[in-house]
PDB file of N, CA and C in Angstrom:
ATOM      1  N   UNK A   1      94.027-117.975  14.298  1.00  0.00           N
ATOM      2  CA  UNK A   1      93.841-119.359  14.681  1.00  0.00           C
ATOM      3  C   UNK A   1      93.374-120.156  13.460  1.00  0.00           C
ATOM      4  N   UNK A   2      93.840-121.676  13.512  1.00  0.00           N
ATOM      5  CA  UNK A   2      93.592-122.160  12.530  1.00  0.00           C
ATOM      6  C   UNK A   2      92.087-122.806  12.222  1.00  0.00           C
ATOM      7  N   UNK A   3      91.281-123.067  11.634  1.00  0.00           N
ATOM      8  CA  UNK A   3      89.941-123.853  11.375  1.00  0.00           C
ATOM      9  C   UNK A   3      89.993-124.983  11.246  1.00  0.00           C
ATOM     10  N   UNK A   4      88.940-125.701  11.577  1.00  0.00           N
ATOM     11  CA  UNK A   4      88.536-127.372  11.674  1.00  0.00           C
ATOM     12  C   UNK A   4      87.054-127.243  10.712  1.00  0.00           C
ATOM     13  N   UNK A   5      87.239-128.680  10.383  1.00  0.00           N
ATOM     14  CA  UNK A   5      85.721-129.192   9.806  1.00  0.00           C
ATOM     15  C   UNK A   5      85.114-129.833  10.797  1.00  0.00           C
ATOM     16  N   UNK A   6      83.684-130.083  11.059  1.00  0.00           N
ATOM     17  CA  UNK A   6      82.765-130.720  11.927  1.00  0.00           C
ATOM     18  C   UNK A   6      81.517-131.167  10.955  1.00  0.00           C
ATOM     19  N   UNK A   7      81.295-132.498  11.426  1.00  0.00           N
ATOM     20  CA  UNK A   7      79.931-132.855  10.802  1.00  0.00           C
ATOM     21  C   UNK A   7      78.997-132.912  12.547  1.00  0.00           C
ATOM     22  N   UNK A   8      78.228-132.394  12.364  1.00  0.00           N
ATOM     23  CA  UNK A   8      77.547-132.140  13.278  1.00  0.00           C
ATOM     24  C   UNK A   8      76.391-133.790  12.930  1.00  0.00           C
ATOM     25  N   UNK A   9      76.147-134.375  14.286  1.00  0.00           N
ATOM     26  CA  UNK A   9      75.456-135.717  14.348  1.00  0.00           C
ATOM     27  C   UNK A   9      74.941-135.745  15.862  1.00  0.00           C
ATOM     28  N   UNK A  10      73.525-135.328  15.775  1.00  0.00           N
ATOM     29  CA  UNK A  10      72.717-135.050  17.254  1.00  0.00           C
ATOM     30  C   UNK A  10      72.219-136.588  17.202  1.00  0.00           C
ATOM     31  N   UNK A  11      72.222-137.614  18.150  1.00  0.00           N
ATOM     32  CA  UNK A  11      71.663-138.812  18.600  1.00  0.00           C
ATOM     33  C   UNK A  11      70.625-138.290  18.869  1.00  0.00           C
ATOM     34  N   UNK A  12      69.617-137.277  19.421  1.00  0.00           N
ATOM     35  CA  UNK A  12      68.128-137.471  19.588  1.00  0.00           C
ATOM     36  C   UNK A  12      67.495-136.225  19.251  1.00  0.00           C
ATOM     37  N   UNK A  13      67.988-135.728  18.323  1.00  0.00           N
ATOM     38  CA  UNK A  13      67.505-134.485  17.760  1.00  0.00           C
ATOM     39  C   UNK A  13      67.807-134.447  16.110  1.00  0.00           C
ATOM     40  N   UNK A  14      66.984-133.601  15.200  1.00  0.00           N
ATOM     41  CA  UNK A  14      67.771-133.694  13.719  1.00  0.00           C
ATOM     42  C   UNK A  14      68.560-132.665  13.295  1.00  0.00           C
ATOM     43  N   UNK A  15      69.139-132.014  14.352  1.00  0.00           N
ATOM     44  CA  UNK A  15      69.910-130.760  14.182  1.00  0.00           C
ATOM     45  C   UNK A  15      69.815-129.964  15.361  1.00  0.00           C
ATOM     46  N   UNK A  16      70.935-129.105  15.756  1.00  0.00           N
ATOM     47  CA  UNK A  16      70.854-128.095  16.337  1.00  0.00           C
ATOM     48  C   UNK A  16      70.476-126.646  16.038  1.00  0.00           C
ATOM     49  N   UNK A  17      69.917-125.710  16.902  1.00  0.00           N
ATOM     50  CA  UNK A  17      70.374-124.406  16.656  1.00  0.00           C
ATOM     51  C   UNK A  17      70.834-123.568  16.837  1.00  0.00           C
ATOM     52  N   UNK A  18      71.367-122.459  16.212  1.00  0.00           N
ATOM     53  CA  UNK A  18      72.802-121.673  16.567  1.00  0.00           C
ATOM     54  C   UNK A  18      72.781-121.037  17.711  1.00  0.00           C
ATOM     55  N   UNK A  19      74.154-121.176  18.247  1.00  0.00           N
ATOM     56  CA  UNK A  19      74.171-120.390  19.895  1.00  0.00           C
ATOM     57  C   UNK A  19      74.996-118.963  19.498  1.00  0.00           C
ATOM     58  N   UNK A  20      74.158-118.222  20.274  1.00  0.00           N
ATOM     59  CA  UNK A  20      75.081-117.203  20.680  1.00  0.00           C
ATOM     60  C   UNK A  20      76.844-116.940  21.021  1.00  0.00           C
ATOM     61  N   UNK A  21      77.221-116.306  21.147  1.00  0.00           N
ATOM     62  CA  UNK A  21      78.830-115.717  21.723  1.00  0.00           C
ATOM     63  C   UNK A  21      78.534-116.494  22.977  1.00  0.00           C
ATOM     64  N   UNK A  22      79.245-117.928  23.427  1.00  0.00           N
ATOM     65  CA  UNK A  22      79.072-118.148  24.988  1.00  0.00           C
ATOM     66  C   UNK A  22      79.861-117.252  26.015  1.00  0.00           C
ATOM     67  N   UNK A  23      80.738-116.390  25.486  1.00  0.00           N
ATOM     68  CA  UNK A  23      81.244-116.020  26.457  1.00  0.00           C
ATOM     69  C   UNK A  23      80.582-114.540  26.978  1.00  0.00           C
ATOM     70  N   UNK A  24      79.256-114.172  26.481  1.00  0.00           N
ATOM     71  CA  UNK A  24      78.512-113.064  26.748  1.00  0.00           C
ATOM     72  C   UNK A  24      78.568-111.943  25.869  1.00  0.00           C
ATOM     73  N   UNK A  25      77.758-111.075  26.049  1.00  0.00           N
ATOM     74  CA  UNK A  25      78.479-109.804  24.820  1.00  0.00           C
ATOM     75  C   UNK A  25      77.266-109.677  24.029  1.00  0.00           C
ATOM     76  N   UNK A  26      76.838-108.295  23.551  1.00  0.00           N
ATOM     77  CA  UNK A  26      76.266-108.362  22.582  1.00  0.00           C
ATOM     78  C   UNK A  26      77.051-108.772  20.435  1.00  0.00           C
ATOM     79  N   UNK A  27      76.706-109.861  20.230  1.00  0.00           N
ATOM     80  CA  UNK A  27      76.892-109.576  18.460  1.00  0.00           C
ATOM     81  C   UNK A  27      76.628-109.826  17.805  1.00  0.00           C
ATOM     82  N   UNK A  28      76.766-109.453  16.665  1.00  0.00           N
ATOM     83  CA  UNK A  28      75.299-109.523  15.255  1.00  0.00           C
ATOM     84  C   UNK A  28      75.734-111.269  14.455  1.00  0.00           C
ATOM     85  N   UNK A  29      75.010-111.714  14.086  1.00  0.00           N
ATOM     86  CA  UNK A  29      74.741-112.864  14.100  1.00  0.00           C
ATOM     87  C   UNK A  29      73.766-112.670  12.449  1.00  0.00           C
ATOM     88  N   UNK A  30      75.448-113.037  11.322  1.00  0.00           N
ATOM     89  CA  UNK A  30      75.102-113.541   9.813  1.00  0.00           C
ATOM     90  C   UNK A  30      75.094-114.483   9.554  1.00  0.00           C
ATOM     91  N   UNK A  31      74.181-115.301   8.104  1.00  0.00           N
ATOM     92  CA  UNK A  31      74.365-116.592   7.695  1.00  0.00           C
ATOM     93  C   UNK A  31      73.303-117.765   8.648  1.00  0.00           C
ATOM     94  N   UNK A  32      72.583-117.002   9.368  1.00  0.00           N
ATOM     95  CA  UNK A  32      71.673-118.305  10.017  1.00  0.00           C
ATOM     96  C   UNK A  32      70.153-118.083   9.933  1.00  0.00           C
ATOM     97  N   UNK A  33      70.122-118.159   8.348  1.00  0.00           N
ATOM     98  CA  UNK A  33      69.031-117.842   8.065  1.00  0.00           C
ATOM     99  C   UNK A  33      68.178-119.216   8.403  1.00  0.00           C
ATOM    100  N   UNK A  34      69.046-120.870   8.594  1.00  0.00           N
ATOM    101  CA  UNK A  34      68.384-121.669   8.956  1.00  0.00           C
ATOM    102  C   UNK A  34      69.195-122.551   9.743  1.00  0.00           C
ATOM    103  N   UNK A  35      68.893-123.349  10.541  1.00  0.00           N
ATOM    104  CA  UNK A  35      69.517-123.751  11.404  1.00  0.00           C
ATOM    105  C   UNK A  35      70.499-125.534  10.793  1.00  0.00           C
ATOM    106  N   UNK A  36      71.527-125.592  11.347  1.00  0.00           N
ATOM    107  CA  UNK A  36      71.912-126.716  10.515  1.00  0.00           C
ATOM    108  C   UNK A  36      71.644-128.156  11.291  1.00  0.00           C
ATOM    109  N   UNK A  37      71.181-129.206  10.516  1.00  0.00           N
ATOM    110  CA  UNK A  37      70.840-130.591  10.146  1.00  0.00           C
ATOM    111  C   UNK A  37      71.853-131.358  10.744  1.00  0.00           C
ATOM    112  N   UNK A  38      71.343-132.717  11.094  1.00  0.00           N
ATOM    113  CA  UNK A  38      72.483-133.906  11.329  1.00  0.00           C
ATOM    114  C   UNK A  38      73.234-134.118   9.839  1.00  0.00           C
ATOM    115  N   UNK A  39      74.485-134.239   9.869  1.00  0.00           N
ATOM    116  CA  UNK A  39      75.115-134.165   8.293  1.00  0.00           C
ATOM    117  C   UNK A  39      75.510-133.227   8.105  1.00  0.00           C
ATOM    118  N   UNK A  40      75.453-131.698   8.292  1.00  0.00           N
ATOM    119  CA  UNK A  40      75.831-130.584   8.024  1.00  0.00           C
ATOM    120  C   UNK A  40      77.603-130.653   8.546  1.00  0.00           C
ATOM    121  N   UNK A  41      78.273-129.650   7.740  1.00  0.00           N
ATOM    122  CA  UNK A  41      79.665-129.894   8.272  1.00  0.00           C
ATOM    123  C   UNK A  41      79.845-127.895   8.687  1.00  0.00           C
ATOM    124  N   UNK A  42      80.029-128.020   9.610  1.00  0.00           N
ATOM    125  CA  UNK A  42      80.667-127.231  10.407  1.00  0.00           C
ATOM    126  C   UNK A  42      82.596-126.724  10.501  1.00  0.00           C
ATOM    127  N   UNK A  43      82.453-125.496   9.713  1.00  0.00           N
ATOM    128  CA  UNK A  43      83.908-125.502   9.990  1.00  0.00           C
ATOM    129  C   UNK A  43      84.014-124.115  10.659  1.00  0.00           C
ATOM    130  N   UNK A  44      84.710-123.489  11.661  1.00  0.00           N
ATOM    131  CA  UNK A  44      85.277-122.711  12.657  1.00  0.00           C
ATOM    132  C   UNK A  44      86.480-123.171  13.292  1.00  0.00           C
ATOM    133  N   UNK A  45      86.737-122.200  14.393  1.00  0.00           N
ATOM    134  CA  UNK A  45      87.629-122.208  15.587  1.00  0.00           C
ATOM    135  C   UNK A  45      87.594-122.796  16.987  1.00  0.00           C
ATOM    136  N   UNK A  46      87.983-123.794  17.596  1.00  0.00           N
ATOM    137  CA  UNK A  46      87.391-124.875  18.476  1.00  0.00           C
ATOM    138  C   UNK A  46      87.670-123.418  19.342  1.00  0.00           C
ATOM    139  N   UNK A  47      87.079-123.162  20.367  1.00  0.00           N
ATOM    140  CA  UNK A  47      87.722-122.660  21.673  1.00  0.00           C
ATOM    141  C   UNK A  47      87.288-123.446  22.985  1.00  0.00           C
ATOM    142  N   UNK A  48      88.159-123.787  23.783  1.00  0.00           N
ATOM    143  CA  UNK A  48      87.425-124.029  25.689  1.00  0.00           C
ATOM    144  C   UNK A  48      87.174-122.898  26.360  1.00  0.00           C
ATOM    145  N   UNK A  49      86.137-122.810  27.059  1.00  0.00           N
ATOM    146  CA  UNK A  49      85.755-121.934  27.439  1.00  0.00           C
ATOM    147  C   UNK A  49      84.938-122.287  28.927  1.00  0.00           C
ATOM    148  N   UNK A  50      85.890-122.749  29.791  1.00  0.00           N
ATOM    149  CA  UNK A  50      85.689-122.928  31.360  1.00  0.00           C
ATOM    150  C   UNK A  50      84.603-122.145  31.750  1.00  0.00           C
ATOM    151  N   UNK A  51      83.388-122.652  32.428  1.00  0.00           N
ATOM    152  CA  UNK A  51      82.054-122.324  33.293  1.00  0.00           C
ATOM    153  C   UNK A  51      81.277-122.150  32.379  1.00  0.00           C
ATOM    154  N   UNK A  52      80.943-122.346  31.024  1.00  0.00           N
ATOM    155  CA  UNK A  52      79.989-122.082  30.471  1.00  0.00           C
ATOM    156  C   UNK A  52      78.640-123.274  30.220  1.00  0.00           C
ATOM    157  N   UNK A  53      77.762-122.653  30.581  1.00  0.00           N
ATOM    158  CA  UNK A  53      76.229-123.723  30.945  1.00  0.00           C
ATOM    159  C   UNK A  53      76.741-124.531  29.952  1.00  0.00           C
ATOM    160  N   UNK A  54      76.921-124.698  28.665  1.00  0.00           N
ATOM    161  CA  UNK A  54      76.951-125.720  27.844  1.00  0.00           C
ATOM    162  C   UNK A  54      77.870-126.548  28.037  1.00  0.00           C
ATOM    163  N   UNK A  55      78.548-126.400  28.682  1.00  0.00           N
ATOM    164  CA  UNK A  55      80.339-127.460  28.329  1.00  0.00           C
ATOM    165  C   UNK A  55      81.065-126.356  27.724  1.00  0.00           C
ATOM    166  N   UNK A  56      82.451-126.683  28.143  1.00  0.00           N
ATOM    167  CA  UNK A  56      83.481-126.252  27.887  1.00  0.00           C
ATOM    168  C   UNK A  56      83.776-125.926  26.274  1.00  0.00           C
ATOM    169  N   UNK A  57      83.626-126.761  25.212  1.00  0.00           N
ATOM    170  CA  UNK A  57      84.108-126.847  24.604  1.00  0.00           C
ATOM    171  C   UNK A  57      83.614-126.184  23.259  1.00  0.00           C
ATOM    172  N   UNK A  58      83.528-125.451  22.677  1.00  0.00           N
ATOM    173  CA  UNK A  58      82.749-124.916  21.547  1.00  0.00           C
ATOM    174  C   UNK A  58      83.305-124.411  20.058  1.00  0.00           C
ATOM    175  N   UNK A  59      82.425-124.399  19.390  1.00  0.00           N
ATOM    176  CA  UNK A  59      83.052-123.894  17.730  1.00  0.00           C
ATOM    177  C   UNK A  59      82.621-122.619  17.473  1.00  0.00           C
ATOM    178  N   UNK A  60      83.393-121.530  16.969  1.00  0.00           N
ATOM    179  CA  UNK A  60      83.197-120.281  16.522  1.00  0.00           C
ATOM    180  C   UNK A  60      83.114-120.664  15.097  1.00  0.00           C
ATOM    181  N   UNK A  61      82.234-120.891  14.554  1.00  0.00           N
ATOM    182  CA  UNK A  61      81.504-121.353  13.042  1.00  0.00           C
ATOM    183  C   UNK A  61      81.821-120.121  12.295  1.00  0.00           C
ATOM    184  N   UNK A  62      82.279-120.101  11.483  1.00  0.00           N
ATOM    185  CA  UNK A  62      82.944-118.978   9.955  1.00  0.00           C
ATOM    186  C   UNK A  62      82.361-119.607   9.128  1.00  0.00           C
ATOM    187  N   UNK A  63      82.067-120.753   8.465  1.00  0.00           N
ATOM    188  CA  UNK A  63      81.605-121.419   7.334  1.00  0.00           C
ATOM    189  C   UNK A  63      80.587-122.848   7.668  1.00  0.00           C
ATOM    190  N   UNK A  64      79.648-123.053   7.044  1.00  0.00           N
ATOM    191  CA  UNK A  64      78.801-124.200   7.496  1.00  0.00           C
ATOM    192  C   UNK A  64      78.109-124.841   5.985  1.00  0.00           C
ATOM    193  N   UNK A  65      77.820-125.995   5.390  1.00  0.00           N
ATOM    194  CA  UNK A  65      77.713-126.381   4.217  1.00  0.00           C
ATOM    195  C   UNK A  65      76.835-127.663   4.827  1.00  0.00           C
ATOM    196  N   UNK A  66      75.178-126.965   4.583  1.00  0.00           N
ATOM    197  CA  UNK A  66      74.196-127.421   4.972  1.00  0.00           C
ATOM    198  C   UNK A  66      74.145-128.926   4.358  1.00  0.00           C
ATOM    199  N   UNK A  67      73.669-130.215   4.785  1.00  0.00           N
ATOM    200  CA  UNK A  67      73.319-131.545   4.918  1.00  0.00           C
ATOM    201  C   UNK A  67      72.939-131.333   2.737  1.00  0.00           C
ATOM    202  N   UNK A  68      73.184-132.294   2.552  1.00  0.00           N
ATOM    203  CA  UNK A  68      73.021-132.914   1.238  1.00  0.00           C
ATOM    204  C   UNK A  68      73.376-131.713  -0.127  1.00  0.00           C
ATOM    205  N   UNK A  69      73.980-130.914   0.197  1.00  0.00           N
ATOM    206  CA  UNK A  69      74.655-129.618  -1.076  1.00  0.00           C
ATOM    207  C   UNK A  69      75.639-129.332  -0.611  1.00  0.00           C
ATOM    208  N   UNK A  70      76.260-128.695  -2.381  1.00  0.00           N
ATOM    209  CA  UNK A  70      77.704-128.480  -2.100  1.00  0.00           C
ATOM    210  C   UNK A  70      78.051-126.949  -1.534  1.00  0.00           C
ATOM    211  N   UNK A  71      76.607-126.243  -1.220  1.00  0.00           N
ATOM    212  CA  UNK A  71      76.737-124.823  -1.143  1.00  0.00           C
ATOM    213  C   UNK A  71      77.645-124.768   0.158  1.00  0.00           C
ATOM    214  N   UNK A  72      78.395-123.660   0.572  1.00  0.00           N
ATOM    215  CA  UNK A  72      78.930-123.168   1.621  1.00  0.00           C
ATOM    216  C   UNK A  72      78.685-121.728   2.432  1.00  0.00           C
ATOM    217  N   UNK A  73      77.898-121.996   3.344  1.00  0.00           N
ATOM    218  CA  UNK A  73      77.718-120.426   3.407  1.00  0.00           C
ATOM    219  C   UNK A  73      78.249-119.853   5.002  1.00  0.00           C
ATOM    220  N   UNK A  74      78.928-118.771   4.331  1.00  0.00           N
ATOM    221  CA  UNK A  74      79.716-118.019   5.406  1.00  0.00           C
ATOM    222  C   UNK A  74      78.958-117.427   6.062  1.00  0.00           C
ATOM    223  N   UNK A  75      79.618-117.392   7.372  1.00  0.00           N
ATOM    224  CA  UNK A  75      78.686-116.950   8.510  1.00  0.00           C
ATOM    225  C   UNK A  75      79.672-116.297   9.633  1.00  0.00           C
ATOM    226  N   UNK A  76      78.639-115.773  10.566  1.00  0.00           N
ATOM    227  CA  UNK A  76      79.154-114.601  11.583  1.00  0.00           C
ATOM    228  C   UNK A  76      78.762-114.847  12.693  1.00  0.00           C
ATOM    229  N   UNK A  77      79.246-114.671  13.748  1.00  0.00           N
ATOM    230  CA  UNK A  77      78.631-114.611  15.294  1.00  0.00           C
ATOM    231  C   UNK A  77      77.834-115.823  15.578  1.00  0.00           C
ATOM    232  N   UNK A  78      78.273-117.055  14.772  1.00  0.00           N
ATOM    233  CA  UNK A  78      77.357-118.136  15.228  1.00  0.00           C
ATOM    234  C   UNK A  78      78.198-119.132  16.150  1.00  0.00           C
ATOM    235  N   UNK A  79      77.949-119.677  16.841  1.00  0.00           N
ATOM    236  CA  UNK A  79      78.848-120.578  17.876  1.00  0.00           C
ATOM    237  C   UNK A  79      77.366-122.083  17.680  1.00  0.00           C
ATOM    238  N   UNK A  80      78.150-123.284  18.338  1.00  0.00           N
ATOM    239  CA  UNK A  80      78.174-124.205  18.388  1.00  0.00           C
ATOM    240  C   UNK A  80      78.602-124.807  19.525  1.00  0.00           C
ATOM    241  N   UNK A  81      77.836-126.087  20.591  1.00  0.00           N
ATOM    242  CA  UNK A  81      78.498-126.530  21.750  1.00  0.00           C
ATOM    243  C   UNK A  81      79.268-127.603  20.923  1.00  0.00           C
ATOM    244  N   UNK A  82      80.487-128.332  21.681  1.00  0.00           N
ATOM    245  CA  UNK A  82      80.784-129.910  20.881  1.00  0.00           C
ATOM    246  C   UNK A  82      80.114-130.932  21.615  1.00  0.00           C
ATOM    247  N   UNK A  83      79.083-130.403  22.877  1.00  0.00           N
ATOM    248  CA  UNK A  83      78.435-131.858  23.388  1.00  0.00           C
ATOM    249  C   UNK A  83      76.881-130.934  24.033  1.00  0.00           C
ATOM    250  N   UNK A  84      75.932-132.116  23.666  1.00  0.00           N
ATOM    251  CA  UNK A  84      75.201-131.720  24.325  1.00  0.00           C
ATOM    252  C   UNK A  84      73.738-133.093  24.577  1.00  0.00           C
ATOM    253  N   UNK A  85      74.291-133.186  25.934  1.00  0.00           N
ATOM    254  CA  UNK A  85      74.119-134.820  26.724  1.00  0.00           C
ATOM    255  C   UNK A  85      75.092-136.221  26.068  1.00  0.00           C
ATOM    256  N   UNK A  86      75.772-135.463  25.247  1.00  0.00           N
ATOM    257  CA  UNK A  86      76.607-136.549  24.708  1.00  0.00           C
ATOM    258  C   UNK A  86      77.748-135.507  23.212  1.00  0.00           C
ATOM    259  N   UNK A  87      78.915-136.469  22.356  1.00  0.00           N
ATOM    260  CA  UNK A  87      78.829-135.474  21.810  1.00  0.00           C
ATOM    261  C   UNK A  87      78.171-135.265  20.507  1.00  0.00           C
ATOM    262  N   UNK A  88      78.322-134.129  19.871  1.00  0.00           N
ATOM    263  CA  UNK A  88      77.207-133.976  18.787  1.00  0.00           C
ATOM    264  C   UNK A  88      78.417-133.437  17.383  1.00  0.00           C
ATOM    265  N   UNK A  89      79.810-132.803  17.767  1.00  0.00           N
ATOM    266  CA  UNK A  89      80.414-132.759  16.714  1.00  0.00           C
ATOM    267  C   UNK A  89      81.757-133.486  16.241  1.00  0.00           C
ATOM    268  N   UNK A  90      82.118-134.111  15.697  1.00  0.00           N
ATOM    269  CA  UNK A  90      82.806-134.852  14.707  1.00  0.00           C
ATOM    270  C   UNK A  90      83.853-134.018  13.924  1.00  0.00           C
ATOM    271  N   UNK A  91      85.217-134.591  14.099  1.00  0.00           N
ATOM    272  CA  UNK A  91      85.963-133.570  13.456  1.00  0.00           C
ATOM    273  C   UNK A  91      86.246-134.853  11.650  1.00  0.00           C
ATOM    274  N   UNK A  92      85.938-133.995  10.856  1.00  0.00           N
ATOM    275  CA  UNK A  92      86.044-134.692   9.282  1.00  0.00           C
ATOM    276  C   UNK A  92      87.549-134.403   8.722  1.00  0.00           C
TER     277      UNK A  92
END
């Protein structure tokens, strides 16, 4: 599957933090040594994923390039909702 960019932009929060596999399961979970910022760009695999507490709609995050640097750091087992009370990711 192909990848998207996301700038992640929470209206009443200054960032989110990383979700688990929504679709259940145990898995190991690299690259979140800190949680990412409003501004951060988010790139993964969109998937829908019908009945899940968060909304449907979510990012399987492979790469994330924390708020104000050019670093990029690859990552594993981290997921992302695209709304939460409103939406929070932005495709760049």
């Amino acid at each position: 599957m192909a990848t998207e960019s996301y700038k992640l932009q929470h209206s009443s929060c200054t960032g989110m933090f990383w979700r688990h596999d929504p679709r259940g399961g145990e898995n190991v979970q690299r690259g979140n040594d800190n949680w990412p910022r409003n501004g951060s760009i988010l790139t993964g695999i969109p998937h829908t994923l019908p009945g899940t507490k968060e909304g449907p709609k979510w990012l399987e995050v492979v790469e994330w390039q924390p708020v104000g640097t050019d670093k990029k750091i690859a990552v594993q087992g981290l997921w992302m909702p695209f709304e939460q009370h409103g939406p929070i990711l932005y495709k760049v």
